[in-house]
Protein backbone atom coordinates (compact mmCIF):
# COMPACT_ATOMS: atom_id res chain seq x y z
CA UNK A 1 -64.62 -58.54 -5.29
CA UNK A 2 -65.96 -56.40 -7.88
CA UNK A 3 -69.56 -55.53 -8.78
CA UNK A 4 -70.64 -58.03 -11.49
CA UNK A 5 -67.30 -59.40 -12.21
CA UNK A 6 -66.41 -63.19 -13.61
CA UNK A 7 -63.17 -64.64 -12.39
CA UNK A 8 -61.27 -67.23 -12.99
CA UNK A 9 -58.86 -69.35 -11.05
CA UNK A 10 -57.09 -72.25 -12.81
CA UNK A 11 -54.24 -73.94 -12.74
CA UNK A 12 -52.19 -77.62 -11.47
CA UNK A 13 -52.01 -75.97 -7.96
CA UNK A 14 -54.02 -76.04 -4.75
CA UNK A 15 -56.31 -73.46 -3.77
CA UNK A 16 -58.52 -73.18 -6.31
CA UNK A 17 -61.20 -73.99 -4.68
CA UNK A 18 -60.29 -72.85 -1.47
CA UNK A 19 -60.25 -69.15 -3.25
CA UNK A 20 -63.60 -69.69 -4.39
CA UNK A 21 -65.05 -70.84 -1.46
CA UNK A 22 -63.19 -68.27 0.75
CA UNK A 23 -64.97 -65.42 -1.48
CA UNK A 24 -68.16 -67.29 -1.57
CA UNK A 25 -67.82 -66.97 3.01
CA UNK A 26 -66.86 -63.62 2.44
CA UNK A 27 -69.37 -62.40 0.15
CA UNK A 28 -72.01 -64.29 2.41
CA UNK A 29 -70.49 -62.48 5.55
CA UNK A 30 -71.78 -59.45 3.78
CA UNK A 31 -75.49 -60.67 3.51
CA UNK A 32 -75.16 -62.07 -0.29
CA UNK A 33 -76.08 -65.04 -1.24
CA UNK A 34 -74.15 -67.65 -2.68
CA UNK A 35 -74.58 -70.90 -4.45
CA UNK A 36 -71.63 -73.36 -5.27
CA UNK A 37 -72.13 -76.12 -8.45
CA UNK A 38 -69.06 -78.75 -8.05
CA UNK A 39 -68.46 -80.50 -10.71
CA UNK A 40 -66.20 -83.56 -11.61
CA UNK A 41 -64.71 -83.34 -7.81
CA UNK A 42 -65.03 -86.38 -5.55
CA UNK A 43 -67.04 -86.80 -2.68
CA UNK A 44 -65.26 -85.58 0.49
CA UNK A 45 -68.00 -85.74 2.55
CA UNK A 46 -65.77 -83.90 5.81
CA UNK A 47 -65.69 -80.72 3.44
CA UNK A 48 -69.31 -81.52 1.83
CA UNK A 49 -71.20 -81.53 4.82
CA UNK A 50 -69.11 -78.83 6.46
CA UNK A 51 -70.55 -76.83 3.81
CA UNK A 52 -73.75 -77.36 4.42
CA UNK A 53 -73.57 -76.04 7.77
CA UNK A 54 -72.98 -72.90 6.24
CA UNK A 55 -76.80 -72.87 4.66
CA UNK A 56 -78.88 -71.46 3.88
CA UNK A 57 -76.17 -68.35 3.27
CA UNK A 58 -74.39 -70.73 1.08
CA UNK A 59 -75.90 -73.41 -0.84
CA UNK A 60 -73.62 -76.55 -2.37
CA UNK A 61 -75.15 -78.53 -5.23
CA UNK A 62 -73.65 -81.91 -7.01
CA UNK A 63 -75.35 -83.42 -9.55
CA UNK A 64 -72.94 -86.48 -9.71
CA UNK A 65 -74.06 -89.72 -8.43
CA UNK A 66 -70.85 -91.93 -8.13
CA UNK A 67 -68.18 -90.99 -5.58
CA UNK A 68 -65.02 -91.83 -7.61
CA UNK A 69 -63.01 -89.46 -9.77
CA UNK A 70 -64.29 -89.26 -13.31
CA UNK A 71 -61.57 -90.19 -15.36
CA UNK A 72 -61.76 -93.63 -13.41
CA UNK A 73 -65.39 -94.55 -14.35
CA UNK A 74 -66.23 -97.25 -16.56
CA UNK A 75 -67.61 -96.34 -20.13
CA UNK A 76 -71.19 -97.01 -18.94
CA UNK A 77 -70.45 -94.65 -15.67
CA UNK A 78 -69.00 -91.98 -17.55
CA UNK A 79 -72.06 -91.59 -20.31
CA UNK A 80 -74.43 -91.46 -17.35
CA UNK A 81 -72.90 -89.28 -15.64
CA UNK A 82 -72.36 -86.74 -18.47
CA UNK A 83 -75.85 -86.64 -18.44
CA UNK A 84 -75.81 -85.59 -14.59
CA UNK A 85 -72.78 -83.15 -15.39
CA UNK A 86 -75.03 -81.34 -18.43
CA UNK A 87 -77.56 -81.10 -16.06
CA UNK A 88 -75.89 -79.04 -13.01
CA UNK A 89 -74.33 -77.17 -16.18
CA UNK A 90 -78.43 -76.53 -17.04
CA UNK A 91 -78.94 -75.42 -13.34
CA UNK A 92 -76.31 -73.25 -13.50
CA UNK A 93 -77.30 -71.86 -16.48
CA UNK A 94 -81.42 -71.33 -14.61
CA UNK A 95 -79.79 -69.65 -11.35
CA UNK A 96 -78.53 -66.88 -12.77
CA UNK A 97 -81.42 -66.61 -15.17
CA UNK A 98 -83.52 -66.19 -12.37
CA UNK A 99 -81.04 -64.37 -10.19
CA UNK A 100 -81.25 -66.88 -7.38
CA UNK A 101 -78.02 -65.68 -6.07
CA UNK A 102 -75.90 -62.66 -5.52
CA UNK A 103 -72.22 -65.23 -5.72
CA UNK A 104 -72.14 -68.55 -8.62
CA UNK A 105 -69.39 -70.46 -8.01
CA UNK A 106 -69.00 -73.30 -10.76
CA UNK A 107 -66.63 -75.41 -9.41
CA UNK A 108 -64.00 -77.64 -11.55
CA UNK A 109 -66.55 -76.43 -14.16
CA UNK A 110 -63.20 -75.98 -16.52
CA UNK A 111 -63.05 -79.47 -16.53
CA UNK A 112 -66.23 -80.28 -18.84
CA UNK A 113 -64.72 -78.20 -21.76
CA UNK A 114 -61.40 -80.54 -21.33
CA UNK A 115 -63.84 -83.64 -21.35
CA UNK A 116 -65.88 -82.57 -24.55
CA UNK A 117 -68.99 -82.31 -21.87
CA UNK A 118 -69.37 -78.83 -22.67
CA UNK A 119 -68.24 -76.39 -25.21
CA UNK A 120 -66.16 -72.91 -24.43
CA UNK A 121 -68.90 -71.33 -26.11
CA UNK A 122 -71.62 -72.79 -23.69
CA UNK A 123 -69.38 -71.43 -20.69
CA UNK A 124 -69.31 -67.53 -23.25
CA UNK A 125 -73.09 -67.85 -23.19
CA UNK A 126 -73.18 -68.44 -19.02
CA UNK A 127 -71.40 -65.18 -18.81
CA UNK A 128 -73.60 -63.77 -21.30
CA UNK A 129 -77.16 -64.46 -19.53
CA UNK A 130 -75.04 -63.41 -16.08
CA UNK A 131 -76.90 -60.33 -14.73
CA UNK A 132 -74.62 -57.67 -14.37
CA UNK A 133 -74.26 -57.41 -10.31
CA UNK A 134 -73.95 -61.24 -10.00
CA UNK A 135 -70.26 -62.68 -9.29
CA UNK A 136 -69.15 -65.71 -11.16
CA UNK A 137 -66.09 -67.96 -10.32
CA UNK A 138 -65.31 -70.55 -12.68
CA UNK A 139 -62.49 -72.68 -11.19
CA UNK A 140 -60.36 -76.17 -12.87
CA UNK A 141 -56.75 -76.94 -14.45
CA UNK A 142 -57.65 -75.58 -17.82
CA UNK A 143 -56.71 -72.52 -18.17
CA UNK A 144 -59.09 -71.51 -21.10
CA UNK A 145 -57.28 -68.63 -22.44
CA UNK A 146 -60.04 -68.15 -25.27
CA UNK A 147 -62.33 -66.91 -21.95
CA UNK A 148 -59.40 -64.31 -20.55
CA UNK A 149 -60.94 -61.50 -22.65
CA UNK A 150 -64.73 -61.58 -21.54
CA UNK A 151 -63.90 -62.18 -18.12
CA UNK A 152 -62.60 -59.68 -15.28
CA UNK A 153 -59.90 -61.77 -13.69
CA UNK A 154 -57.74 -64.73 -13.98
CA UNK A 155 -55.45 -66.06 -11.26
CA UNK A 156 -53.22 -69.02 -11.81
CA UNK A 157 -52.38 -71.10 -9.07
CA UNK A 158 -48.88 -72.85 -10.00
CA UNK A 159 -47.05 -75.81 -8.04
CA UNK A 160 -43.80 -74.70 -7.04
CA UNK A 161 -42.95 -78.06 -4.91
């Protein structure tokens, strides 16, 4: 990982997450804390609550009440829980304003800019407020090439199979 850097991993293949998350263990192996936002994921509560056993090195937030996928919400679902979705986006937004953590990982955070949730200028002005030793990972299919040139990395996970 390098000093202050923004990554992203995106693509219709596995391991996004996994990536992130691996980092995240890394980075807290080395006495850094780290703070993952999911977003628009559903609730596996075997990998949830295994990451919580990994506080308080690494802390998981979801601001999502229902435990179905998104795109499978009713109307009514899906406008209140835009409202939930804005608001881990707000969180995010405070924690590295404050500099609560060393490693934000802003999982399937991609995803609101497909949705119309969020804008790709909202996600430019995250990196902007980012304090520059902080580590972000932003991680969903999207590939959001308008991002590639004010971030440090992208990595594409493809499906071969």
């Amino acid at each position: 990982m390098d000093k202050g850097s923004v990554h992203i991993y995106y693509g219709d293949g596995k391991g996004k997450t996994t990536a992130a998350i691996g980092l995240g263990i890394r980075a807290a192996s080395q006495g850094k804390s780290v703070i993952i936002i999911q977003f628009l994921k559903e609730k596996n509560m075997d990998e949830i609550s295994f990451i919580k056993r990994l506080e308080p090195e690494i802390k998981l937030f979801r601001f999502e009440k229902t435990s179905g996928a998104f795109e499978s919400l009713s109307n009514h679902e899906k406008k209140e829980e835009i409202q939930n979705l804005k608001n881990g986006f707000n969180f995010a937004k405070k924690v590295l304003i404050t500099e609560e953590c060393d490693v934000l990982i802003l999982d399937e955070v991609l995803g609101l800019i497909e949705y119309g949730i969020i804008s790709m200028e909202d996600i430019k002005n995250l990196i902007d407020i980012k304090d520059d030793n902080a580590e972000l990972f932003l991680t969903g299919i999207y590939n959001c090439q308008e991002l590639w040139d004010v971030v440090d990395g992208v990595t594409e996970m493809v499906r071969k199979k």
